[in-house]
Each structure stands twice: as C-alpha cells, then as structure tokens.
C-alpha atoms as a PDB file:
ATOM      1  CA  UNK A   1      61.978 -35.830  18.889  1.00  0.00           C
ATOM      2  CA  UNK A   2      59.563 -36.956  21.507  1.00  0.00           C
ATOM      3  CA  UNK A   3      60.326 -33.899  23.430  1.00  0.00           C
ATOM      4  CA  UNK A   4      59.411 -31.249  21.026  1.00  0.00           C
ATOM      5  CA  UNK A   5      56.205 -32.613  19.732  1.00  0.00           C
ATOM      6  CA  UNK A   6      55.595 -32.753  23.393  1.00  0.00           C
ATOM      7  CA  UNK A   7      56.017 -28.688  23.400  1.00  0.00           C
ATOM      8  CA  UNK A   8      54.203 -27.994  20.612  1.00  0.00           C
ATOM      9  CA  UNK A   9      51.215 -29.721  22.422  1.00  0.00           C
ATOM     10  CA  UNK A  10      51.690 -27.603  25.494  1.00  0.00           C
ATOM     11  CA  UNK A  11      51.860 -24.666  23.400  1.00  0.00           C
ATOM     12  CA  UNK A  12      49.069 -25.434  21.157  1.00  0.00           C
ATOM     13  CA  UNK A  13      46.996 -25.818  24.576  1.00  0.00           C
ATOM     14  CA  UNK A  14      48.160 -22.709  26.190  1.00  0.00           C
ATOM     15  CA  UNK A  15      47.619 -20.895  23.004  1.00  0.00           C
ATOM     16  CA  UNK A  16      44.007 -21.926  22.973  1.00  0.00           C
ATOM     17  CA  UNK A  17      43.212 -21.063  26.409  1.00  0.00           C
ATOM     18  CA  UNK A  18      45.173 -17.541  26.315  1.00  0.00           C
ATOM     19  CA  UNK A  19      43.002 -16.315  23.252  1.00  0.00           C
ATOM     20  CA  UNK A  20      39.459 -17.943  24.545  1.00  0.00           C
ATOM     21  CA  UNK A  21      39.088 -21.422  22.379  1.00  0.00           C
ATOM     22  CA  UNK A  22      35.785 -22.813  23.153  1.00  0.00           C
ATOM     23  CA  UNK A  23      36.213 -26.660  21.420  1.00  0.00           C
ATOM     24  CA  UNK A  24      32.622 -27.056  22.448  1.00  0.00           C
ATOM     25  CA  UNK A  25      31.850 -24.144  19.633  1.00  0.00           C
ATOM     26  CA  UNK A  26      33.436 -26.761  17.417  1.00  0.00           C
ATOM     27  CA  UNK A  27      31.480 -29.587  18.162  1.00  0.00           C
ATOM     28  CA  UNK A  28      28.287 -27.746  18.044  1.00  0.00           C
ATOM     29  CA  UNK A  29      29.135 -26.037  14.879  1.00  0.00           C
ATOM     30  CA  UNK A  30      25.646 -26.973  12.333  1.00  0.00           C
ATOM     31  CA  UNK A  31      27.388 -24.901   9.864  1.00  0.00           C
ATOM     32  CA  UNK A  32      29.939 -22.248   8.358  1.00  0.00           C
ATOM     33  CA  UNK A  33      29.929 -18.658   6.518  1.00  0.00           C
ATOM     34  CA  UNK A  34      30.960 -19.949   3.260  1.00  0.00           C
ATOM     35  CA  UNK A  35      31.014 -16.619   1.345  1.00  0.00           C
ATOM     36  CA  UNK A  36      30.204 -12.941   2.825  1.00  0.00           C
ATOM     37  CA  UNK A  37      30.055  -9.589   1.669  1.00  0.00           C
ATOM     38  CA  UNK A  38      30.430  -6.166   3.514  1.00  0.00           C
ATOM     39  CA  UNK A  39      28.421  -6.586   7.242  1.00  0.00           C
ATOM     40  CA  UNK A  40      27.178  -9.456   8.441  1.00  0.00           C
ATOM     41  CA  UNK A  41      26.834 -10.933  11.815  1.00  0.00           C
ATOM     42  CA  UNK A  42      26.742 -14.496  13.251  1.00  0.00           C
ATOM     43  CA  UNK A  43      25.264 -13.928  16.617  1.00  0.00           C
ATOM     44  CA  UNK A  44      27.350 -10.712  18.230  1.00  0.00           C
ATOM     45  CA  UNK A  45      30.134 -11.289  15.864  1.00  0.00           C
ATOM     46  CA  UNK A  46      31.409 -10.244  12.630  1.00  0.00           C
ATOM     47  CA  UNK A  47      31.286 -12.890  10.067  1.00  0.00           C
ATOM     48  CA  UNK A  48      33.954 -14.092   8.174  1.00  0.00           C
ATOM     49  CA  UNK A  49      34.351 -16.822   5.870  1.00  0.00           C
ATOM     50  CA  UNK A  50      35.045 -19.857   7.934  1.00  0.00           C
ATOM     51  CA  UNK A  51      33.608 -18.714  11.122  1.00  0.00           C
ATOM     52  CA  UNK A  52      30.396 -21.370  12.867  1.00  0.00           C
ATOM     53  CA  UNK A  53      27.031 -21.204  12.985  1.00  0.00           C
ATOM     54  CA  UNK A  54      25.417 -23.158  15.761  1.00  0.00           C
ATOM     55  CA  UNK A  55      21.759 -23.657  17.014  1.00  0.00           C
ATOM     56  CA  UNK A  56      19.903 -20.354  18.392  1.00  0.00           C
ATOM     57  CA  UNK A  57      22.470 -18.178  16.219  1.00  0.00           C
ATOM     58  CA  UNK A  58      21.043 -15.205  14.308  1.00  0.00           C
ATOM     59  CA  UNK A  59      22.469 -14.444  11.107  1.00  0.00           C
ATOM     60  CA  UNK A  60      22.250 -10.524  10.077  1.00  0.00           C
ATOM     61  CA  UNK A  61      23.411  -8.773   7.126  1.00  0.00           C
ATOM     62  CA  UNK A  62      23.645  -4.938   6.703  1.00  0.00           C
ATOM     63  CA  UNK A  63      23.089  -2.507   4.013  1.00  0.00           C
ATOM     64  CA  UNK A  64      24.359  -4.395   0.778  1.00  0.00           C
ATOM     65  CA  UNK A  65      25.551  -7.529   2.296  1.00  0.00           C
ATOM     66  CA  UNK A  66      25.344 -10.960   1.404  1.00  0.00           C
ATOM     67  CA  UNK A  67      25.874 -13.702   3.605  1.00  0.00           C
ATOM     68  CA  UNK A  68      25.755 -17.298   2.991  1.00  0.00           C
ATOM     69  CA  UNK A  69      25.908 -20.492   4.878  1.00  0.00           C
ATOM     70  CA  UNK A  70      27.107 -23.906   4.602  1.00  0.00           C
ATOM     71  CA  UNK A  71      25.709 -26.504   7.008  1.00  0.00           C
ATOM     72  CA  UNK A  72      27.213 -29.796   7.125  1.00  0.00           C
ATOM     73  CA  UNK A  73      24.684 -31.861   5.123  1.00  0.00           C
ATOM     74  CA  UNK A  74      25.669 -28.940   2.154  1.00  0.00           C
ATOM     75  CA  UNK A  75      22.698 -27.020   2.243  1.00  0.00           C
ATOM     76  CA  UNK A  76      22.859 -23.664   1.293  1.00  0.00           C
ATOM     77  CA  UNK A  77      21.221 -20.460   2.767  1.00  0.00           C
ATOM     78  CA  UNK A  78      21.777 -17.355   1.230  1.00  0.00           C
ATOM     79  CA  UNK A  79      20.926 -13.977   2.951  1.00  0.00           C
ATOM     80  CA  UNK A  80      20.338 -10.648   1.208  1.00  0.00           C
ATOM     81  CA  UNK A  81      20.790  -7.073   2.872  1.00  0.00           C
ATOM     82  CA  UNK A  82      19.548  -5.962   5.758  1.00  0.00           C
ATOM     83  CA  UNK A  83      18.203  -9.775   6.695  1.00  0.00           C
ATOM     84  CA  UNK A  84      18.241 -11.504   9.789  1.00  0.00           C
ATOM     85  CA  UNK A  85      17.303 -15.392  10.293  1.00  0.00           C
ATOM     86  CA  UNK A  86      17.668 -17.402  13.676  1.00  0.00           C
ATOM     87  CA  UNK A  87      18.586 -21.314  12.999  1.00  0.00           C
ATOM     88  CA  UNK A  88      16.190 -23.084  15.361  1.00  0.00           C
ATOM     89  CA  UNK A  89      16.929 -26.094  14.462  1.00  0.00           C
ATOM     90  CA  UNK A  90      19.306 -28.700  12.855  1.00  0.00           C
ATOM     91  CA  UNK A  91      20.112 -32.421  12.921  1.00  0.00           C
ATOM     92  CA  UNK A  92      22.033 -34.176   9.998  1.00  0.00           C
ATOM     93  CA  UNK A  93      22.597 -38.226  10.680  1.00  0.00           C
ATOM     94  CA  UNK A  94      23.081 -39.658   8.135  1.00  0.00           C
ATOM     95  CA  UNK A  95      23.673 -43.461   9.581  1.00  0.00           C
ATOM     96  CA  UNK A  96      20.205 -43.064  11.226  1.00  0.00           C
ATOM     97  CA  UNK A  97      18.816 -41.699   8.015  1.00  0.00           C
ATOM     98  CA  UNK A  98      17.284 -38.210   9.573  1.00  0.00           C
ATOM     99  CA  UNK A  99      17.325 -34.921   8.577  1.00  0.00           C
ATOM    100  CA  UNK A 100      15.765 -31.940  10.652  1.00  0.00           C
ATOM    101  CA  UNK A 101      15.849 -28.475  10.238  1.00  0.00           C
ATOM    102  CA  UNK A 102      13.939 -25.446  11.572  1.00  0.00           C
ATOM    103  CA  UNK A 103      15.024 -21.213  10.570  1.00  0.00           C
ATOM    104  CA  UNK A 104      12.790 -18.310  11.465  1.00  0.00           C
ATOM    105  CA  UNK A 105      12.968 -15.578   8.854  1.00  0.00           C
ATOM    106  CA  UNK A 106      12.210 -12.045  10.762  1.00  0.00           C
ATOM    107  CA  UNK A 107      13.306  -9.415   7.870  1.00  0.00           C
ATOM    108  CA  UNK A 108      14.858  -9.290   4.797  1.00  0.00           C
ATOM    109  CA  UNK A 109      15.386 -12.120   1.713  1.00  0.00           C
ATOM    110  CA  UNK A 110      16.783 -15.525   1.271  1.00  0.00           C
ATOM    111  CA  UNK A 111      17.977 -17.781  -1.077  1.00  0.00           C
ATOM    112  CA  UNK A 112      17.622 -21.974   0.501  1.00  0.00           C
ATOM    113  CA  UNK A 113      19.019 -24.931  -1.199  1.00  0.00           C
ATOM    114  CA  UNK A 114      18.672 -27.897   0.330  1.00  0.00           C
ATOM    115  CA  UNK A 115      21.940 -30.553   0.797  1.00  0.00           C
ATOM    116  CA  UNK A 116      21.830 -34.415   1.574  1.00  0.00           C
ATOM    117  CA  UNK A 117      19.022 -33.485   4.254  1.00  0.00           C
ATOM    118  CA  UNK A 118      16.636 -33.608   1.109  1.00  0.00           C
ATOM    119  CA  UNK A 119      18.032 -37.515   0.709  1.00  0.00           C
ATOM    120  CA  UNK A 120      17.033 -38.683   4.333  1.00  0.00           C
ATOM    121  CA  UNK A 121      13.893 -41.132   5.061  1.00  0.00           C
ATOM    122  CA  UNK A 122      13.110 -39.183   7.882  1.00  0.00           C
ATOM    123  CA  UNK A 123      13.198 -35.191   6.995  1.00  0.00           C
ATOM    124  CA  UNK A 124      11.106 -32.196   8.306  1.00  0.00           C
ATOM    125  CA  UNK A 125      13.154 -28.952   7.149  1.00  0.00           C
ATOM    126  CA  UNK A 126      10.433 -25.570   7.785  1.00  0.00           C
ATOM    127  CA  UNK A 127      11.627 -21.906   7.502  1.00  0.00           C
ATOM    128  CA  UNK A 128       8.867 -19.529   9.129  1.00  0.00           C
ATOM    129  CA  UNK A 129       8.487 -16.116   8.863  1.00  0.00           C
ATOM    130  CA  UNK A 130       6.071 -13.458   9.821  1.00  0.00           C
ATOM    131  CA  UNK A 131       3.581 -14.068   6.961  1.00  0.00           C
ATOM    132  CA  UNK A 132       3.474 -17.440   6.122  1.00  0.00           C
ATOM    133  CA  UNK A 133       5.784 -21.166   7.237  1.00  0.00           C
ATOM    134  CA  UNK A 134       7.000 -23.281   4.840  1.00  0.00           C
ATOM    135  CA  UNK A 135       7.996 -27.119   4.799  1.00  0.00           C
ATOM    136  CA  UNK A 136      10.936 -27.568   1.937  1.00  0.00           C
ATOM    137  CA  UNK A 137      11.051 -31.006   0.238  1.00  0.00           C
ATOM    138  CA  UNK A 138      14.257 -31.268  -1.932  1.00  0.00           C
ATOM    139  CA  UNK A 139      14.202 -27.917  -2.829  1.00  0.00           C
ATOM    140  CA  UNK A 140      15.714 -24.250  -3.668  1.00  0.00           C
ATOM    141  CA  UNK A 141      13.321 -21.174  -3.507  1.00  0.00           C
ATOM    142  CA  UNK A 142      14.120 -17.259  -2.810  1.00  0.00           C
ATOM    143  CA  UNK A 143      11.727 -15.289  -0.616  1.00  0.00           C
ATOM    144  CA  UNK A 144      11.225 -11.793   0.542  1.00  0.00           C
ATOM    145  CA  UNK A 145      10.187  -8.645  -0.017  1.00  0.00           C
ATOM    146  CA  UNK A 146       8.631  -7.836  -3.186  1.00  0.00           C
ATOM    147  CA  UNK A 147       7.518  -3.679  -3.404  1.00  0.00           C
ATOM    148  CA  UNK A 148       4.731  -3.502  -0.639  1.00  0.00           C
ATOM    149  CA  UNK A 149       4.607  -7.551  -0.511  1.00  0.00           C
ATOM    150  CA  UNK A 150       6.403 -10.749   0.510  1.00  0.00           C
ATOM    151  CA  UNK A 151       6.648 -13.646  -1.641  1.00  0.00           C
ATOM    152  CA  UNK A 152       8.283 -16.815  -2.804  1.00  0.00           C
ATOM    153  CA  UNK A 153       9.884 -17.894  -5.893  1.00  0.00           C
ATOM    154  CA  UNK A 154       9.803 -21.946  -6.317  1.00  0.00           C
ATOM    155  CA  UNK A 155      12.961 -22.295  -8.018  1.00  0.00           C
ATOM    156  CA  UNK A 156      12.801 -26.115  -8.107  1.00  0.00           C
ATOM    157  CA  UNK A 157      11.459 -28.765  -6.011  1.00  0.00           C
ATOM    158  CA  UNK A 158       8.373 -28.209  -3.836  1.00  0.00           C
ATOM    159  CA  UNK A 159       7.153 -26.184  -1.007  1.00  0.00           C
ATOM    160  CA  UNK A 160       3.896 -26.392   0.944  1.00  0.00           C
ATOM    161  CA  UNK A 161       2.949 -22.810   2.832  1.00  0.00           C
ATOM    162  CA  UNK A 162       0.768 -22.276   5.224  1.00  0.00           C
ATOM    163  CA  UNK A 163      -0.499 -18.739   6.562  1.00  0.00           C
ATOM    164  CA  UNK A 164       0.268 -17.472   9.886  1.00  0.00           C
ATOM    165  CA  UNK A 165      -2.369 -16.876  12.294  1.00  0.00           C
END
C-alpha cells in the first residue's frame, strides 16, 4: 500500500514539472475567472473558468465578451467587451481585520461588487481610470462608456470620485 501511494507522489511531481506547474502561481492567486464568455485574457493567456488572477495581471475582454472575477474575500468584478483592467492591488486578512484593494480601469465597462473586504476595520478599495478615481465603501456600481461620455451608476452603497488631473 505504502508503495503505491509512494508512486503516485512521484508521478504527481513529475507530472507537474513536465507540463510547467508554477505552485507559486497558486499561492499568489488574489482571485479566479468565475464565469467568461467568448475572448478574454488574464495576462497573455486565454481565460477560462477556474484559471488565477494575481497582482499586476491585466484582464481583457474582446468583442462581445464578458469576463468576471472572483477574488478570495468574494468580491466580484465584472468586465464588459473590449475592456481591459490591471489589479494593482489586493490584500484580504481577515484575522488582522484589513482589506486593500487597488484596479486601474484603461478602456471599456465594469460591473464591482464588493465581498467581505467591505466588512474589514481597516479597508481602502480605489478603482482609477482615465477620467476620474474612485474609493468604494461596501458597494456595487457599473461604469463606462456612455455615447460620447463615461460615467457611473451607484447601484448601492457609496462611492466618493475624484477628477483626474
């Protein structure tokens, strides 16, 4: 018995190393693609459902894609077509009670509901883009383009924007 669990270790291993594993992808995993529809992109890769987000990726969608993410404190980002947004930032500890989390919108919409980040003492969750930053308390709001504009829809909770400069 002892000696096949023993193999399927030393297959599992060799398995991981012959097709590329990277375990440290795993542990610095803020997220998942939780749903996605025709092309999207997590970094230089196709998404599927399942695959990680870390810090510094950039999610991009294509014509008629939707893309949406999962990060581990269960907030929700939702990206429409031809969208790209860079995660910054993100910290979730929940035994130290703080909650941090910074995306940079370049193009296209979003949909943001915030998870148990919303429920930490210390919290500072911003998503920028190229017209105006704004810092989410407890909250779920859509932005993008609207005909010639860009604006926000405060779907609940609050938002404070500032202009860019």
């Amino acid at each position: 018995m002892r000696h096949s669990r023993d193999l399927f270790w030393y297959f599992a291993v060799l398995l991981c190393f012959a097709f590329g594993f990277d375990a440290s992808a795993l542990a610095d995993a803020v997220g998942r693609v939780s749903k996605v529809q025709n092309q999207a992109q997590v970094g230089s890769i196709p998404a599927a459902v399942g695959t990680s987000v870390g810090m510094g990726d950039a999610l991009k969608t294509g014509a008629n894609a939707r893309l949406e993410v999962t990060f581990r404190d269960g907030t929700k980002l939702t990206l429409g077509e031809n969208a790209r947004v860079v995660v910054d930032r993100y910290v979730y500890n929940p035994d130290r009670s703080v909650g941090e989390m910074a995306l940079k919108s370049t193009k296209g919409a979003l949909r943001f509901t915030t998870g148990k980040i919303h429920d930490m003492d210390q919290k500072n969750v911003t998503v920028s883009t190229p017209y105006a930053a704004l810092a989410v308390r407890g909250t779920e709001f859509w932005m993008g383009p609207m005909g010639d504009h860009y604006g926000a829809l405060l779907l609940k909770g609050k938002v404070r924007v500032s202009g860019r400069r």
